[in-house]
Protein backbone atom coordinates (compact mmCIF):
# COMPACT_ATOMS: atom_id res chain seq x y z
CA UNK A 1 -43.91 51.88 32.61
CA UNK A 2 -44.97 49.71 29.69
CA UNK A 3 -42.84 46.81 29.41
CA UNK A 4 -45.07 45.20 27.05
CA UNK A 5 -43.03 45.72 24.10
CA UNK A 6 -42.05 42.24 22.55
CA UNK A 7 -38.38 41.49 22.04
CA UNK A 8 -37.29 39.75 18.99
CA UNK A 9 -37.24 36.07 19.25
CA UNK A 10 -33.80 35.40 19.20
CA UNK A 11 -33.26 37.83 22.26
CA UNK A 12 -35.85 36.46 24.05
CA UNK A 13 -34.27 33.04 23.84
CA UNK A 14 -31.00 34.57 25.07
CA UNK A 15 -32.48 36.29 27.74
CA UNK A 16 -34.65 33.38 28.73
CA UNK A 17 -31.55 31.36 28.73
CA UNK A 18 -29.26 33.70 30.31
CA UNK A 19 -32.17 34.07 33.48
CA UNK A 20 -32.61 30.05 33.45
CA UNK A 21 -29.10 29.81 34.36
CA UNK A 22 -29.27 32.22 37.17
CA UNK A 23 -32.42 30.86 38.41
CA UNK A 24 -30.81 27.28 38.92
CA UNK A 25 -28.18 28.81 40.65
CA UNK A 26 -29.50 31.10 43.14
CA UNK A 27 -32.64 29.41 43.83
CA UNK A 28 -33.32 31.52 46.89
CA UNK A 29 -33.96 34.34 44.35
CA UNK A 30 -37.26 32.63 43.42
CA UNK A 31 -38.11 31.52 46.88
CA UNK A 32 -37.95 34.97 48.45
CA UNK A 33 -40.09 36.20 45.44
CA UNK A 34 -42.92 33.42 46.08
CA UNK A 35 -42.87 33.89 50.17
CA UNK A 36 -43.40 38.18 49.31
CA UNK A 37 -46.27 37.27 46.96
CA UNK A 38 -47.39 34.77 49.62
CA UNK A 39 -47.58 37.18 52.11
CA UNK A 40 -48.71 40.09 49.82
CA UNK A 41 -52.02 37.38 49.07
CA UNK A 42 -52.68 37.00 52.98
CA UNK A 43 -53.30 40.61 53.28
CA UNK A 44 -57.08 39.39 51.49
CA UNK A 45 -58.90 37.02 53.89
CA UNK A 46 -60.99 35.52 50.91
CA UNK A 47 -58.46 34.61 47.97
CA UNK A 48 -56.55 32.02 50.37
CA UNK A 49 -54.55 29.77 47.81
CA UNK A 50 -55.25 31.98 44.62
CA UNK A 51 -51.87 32.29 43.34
CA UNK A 52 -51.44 28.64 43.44
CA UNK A 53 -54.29 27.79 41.22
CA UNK A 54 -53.57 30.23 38.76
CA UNK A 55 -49.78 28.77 38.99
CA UNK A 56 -51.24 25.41 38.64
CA UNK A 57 -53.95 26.28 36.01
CA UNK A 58 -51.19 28.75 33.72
CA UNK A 59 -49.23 25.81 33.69
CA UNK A 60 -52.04 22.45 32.04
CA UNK A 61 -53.24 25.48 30.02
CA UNK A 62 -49.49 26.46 28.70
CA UNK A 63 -49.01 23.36 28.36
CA UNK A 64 -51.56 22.09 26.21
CA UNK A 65 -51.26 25.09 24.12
CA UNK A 66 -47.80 23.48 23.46
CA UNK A 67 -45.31 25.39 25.19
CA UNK A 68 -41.88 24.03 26.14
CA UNK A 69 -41.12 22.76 29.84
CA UNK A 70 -39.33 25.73 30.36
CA UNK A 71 -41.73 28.20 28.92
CA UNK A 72 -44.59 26.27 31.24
CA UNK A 73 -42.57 26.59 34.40
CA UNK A 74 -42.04 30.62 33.94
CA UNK A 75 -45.84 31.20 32.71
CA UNK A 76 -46.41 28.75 35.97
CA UNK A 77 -44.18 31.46 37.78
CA UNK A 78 -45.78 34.51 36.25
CA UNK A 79 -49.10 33.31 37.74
CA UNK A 80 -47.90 32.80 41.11
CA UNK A 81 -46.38 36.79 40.81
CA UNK A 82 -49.80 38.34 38.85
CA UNK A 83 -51.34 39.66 41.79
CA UNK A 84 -47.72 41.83 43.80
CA UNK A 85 -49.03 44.84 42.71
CA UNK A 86 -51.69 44.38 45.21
CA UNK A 87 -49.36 45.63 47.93
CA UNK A 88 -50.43 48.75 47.08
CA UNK A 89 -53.73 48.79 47.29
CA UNK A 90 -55.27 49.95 50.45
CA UNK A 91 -56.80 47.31 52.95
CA UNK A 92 -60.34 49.24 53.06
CA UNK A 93 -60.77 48.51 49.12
CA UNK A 94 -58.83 45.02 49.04
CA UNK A 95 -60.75 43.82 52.29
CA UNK A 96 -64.53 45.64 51.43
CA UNK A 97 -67.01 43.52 51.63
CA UNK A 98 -69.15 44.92 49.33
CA UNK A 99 -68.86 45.24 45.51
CA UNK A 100 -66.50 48.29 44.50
CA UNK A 101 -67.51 51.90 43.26
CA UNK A 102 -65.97 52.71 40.67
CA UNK A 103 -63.16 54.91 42.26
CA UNK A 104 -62.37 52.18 44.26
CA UNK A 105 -61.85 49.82 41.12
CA UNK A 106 -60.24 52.67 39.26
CA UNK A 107 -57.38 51.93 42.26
CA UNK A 108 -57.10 48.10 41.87
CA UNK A 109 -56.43 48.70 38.04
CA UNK A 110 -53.06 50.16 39.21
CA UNK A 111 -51.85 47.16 40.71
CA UNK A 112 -50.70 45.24 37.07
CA UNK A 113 -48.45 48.51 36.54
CA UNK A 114 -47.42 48.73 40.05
CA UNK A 115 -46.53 44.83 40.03
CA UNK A 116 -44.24 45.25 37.04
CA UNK A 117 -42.68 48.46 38.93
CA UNK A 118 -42.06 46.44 41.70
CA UNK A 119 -40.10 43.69 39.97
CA UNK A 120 -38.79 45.58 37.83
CA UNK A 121 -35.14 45.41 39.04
CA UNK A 122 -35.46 41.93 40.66
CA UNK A 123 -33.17 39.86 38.20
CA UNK A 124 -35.83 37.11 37.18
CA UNK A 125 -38.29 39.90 36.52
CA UNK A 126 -37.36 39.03 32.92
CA UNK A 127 -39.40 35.84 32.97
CA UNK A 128 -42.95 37.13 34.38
CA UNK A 129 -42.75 41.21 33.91
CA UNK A 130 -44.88 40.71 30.82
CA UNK A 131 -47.45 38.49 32.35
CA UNK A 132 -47.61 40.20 35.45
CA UNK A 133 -48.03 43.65 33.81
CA UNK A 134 -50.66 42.33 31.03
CA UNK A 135 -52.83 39.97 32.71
CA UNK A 136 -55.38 42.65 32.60
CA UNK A 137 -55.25 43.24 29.30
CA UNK A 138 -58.24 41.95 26.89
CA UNK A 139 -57.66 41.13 23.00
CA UNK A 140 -60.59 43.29 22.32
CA UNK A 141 -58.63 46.27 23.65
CA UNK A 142 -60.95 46.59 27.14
CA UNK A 143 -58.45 46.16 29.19
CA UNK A 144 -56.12 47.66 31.81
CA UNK A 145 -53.70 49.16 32.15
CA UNK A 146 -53.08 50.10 28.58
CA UNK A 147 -55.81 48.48 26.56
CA UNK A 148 -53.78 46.65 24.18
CA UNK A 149 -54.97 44.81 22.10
CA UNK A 150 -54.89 41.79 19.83
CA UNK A 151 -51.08 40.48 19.14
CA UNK A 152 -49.73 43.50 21.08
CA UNK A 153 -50.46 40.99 24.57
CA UNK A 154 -47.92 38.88 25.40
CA UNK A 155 -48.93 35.32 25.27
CA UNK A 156 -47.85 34.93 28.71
CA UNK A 157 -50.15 37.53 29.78
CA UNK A 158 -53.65 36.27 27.75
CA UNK A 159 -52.81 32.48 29.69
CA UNK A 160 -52.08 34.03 32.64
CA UNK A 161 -55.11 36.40 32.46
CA UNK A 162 -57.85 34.10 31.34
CA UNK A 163 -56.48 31.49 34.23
CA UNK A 164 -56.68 34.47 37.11
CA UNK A 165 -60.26 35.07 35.36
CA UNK A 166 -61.24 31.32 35.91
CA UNK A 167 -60.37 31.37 39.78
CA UNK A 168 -62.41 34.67 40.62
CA UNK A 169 -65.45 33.04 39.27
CA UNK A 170 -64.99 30.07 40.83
CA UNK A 171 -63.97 31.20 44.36
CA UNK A 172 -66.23 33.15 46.54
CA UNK A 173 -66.36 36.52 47.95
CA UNK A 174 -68.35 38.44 50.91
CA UNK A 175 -71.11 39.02 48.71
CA UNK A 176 -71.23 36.35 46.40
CA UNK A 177 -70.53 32.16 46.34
CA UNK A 178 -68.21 31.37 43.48
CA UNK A 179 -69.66 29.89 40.55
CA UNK A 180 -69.94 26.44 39.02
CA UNK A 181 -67.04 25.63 37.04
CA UNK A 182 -69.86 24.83 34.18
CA UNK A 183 -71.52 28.28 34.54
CA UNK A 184 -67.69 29.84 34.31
CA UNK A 185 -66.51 28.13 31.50
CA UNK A 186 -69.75 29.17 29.89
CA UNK A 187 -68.54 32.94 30.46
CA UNK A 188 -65.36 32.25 29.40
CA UNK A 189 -66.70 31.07 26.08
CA UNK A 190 -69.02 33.51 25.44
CA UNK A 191 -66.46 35.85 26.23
CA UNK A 192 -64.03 34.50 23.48
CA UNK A 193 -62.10 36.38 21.40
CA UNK A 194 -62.96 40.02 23.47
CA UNK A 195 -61.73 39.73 27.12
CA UNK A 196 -59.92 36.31 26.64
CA UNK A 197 -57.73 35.36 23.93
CA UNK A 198 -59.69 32.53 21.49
CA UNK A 199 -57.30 29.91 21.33
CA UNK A 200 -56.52 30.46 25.13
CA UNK A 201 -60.34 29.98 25.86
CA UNK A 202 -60.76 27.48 23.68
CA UNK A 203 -58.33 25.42 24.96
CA UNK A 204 -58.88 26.19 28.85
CA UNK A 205 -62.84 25.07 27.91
CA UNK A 206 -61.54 21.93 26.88
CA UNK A 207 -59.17 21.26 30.02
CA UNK A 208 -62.87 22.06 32.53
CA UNK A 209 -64.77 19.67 29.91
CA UNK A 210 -62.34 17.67 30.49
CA UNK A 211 -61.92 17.50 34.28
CA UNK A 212 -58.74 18.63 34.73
CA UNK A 213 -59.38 21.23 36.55
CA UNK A 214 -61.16 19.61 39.46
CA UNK A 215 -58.32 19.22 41.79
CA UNK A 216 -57.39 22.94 41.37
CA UNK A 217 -60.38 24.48 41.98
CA UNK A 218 -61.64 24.48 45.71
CA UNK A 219 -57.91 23.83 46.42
CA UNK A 220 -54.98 25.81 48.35
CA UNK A 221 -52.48 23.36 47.46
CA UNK A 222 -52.60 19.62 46.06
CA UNK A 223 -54.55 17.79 47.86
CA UNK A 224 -55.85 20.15 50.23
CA UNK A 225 -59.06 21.41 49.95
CA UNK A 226 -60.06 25.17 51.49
CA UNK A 227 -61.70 25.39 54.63
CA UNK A 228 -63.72 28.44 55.60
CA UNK A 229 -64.57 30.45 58.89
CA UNK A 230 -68.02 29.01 59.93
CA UNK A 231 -68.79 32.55 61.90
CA UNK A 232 -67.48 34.92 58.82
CA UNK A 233 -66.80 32.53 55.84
CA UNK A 234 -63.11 33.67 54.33
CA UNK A 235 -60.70 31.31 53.50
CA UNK A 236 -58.62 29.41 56.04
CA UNK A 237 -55.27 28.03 53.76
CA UNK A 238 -53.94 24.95 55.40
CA UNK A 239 -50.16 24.17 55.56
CA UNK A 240 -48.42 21.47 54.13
CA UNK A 241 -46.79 20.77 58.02
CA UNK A 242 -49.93 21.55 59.49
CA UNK A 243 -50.86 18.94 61.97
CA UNK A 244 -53.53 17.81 64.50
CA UNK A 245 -53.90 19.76 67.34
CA UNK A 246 -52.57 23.10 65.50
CA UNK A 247 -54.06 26.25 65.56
CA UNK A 248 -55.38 28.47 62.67
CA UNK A 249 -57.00 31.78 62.85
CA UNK A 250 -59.72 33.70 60.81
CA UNK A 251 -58.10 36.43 59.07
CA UNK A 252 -61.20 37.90 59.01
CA UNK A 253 -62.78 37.72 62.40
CA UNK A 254 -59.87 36.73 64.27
CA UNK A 255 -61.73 33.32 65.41
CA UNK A 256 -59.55 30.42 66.74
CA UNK A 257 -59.28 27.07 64.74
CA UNK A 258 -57.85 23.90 65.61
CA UNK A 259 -57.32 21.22 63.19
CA UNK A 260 -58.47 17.81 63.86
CA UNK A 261 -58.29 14.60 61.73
CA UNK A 262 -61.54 13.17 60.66
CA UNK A 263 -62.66 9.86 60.01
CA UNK A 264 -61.08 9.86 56.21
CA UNK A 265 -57.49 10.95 57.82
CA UNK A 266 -58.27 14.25 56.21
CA UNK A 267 -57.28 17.57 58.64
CA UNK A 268 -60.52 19.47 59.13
CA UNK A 269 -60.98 22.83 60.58
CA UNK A 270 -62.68 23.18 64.37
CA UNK A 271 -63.91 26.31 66.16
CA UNK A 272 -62.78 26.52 69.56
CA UNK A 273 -64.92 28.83 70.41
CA UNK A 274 -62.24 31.93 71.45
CA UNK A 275 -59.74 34.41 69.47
CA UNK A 276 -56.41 33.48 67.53
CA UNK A 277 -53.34 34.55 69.34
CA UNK A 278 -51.28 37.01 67.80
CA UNK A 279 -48.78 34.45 66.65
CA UNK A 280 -51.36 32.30 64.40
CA UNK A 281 -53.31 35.88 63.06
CA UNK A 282 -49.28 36.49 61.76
CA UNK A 283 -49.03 36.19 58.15
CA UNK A 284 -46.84 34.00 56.67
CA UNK A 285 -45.78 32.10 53.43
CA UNK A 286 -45.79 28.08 53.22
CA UNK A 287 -42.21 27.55 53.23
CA UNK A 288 -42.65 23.87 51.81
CA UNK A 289 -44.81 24.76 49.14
CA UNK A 290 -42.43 27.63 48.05
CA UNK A 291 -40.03 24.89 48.07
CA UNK A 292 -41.47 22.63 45.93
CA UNK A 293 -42.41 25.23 43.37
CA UNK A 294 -38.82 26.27 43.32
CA UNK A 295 -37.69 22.67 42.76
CA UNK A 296 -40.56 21.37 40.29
CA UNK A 297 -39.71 25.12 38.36
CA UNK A 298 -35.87 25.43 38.47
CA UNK A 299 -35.74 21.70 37.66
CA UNK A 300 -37.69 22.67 33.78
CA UNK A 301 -35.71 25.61 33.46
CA UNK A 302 -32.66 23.64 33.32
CA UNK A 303 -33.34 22.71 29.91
CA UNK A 304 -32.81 26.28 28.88
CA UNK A 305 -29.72 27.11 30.72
């Protein structure tokens, strides 16, 4: 299904309108979208808090490429939703710890189509099917899962994309550390105007240059840093409620976490030593981040209602 096709403008204002309004009033639409793709992002026990940096990142990028509040709050969205299609994608490929073969990676290209399938008749899907189906997609025509190319990609999609690009570089995995921010915005420029859009790159370059990326990258939410397993190393995401005393599990190797204040005030993670209880190994989404999305989000889109 290629839902890539762009509307004309003034539909597309309509539309966006017409969803805006429906957003604001059934808020709980949005939330139970956020908590799936929450949940859906758990299922990897190394890309702990990646839909909230590419949220956070599609939304300074869209919004120093000049976009409207509105328009920033559903690219912001669109981010947060890139990765559903990755329900469908077997755990032995989405949780290898090695690099892929190629038949393996020929199976996570499906998951930009399958993503859009899945929203498809979810009624916001108007506001992040594009994005969510394109992110993949590479101005020079390289890209999955149609290899557009040039102005066929939806805008959306190429801030999106070059955002979700960013974080992979900069976040590790099994068999690599992730990269300077320096040595990824390097790739990011040489890589203008093929796999990432050049005014998107050029503008994302300037927000690293400029710092304003620091307090994304690293980061599960804002303000709170990642911690990692000290047996295994994947990500452990910290709640916004979490307090001292709490448990936390490994997703990975199942080992037990509690989380103790240090000498800043700031919650670290501690190894007890034994294995998570069923309960703490569960996943599930961060109900007061979802919450605040919704809120910070539906508040912009007001504008368009």
């Amino acid at each position: 299904m290629n839902v890539l096709r762009p509307a004309s403008a003034r539909s597309e204002t309509l539309l966006e309108a017409l969803q805006a309004r429906l957003l604001v009033q059934e808020q709980g639409l949005l939330a139970s979208l956020l908590a799936s793709a929450w949940v859906v992002e758990a299922r990897d026990p190394y890309t702990g808090g990646h839909l909230w940096r590419v949220a956070a990142m599609s939304a300074l990028l869209a919004q120093a490429l000049g976009e409207s509040a509105p328009s920033v709050s559903r690219i912001a969205m669109a981010g947060f939703l890139h990765d559903m299609g990755k329900i469908g994608v077997p755990d032995a490929i989405l949780r290898k710890p090695d690099k892929l073969t190629d038949d393996e990676y020929a199976v996570i290209k499906t998951h930009p189509s399958l993503g859009a399938r899945l929203l498809a008749s979810h009624p916001l899907s108007p506001l992040v099917l594009a994005a969510v189906e394109g992110h993949h997609e590479r101005p020079d025509g390289q890209g999955y899962p149609y290899g557009l190319s040039g102005a066929d990609i939806p805008r959306d999609a190429l801030i999106v994309g070059v955002c979700d690009a960013f974080d992979a570089m900069t976040s590790s995995r099994p068999y690599r550390s992730g990269m300077p921010i320096s040595k990824a915005l390097a790739i990011i420029q040489s890589e203008s105007g093929r796999q990432f859009d050049k005014e998107c790159s050029e503008v994302f370059i300037q927000l690293g240059q400029a710092g304003s990326l620091d307090h994304i990258v690293g980061h599960s939410d804002a303000g709170i840093p990642l911690a990692h397993c000290t047996m295994c190393g994947p990500t452990i995401v910290r709640y916004r409620v979490a307090q001292q005393g709490e448990h936390a599990a490994c997703p990975n190797c199942n080992g037990d976490y509690v989380w103790e204040r240090g000498s800043e005030g700031q919650l670290s993670i501690v190894a007890t030593g034994g294995k998570a209880s069923a309960e703490a190994m569960a996943p599930r989404a961060d109900q007061q981040q979802i919450a605040s999305l919704v809120q910070e989000w539906t508040n912009a889109l007001q504008a368009a209602a």
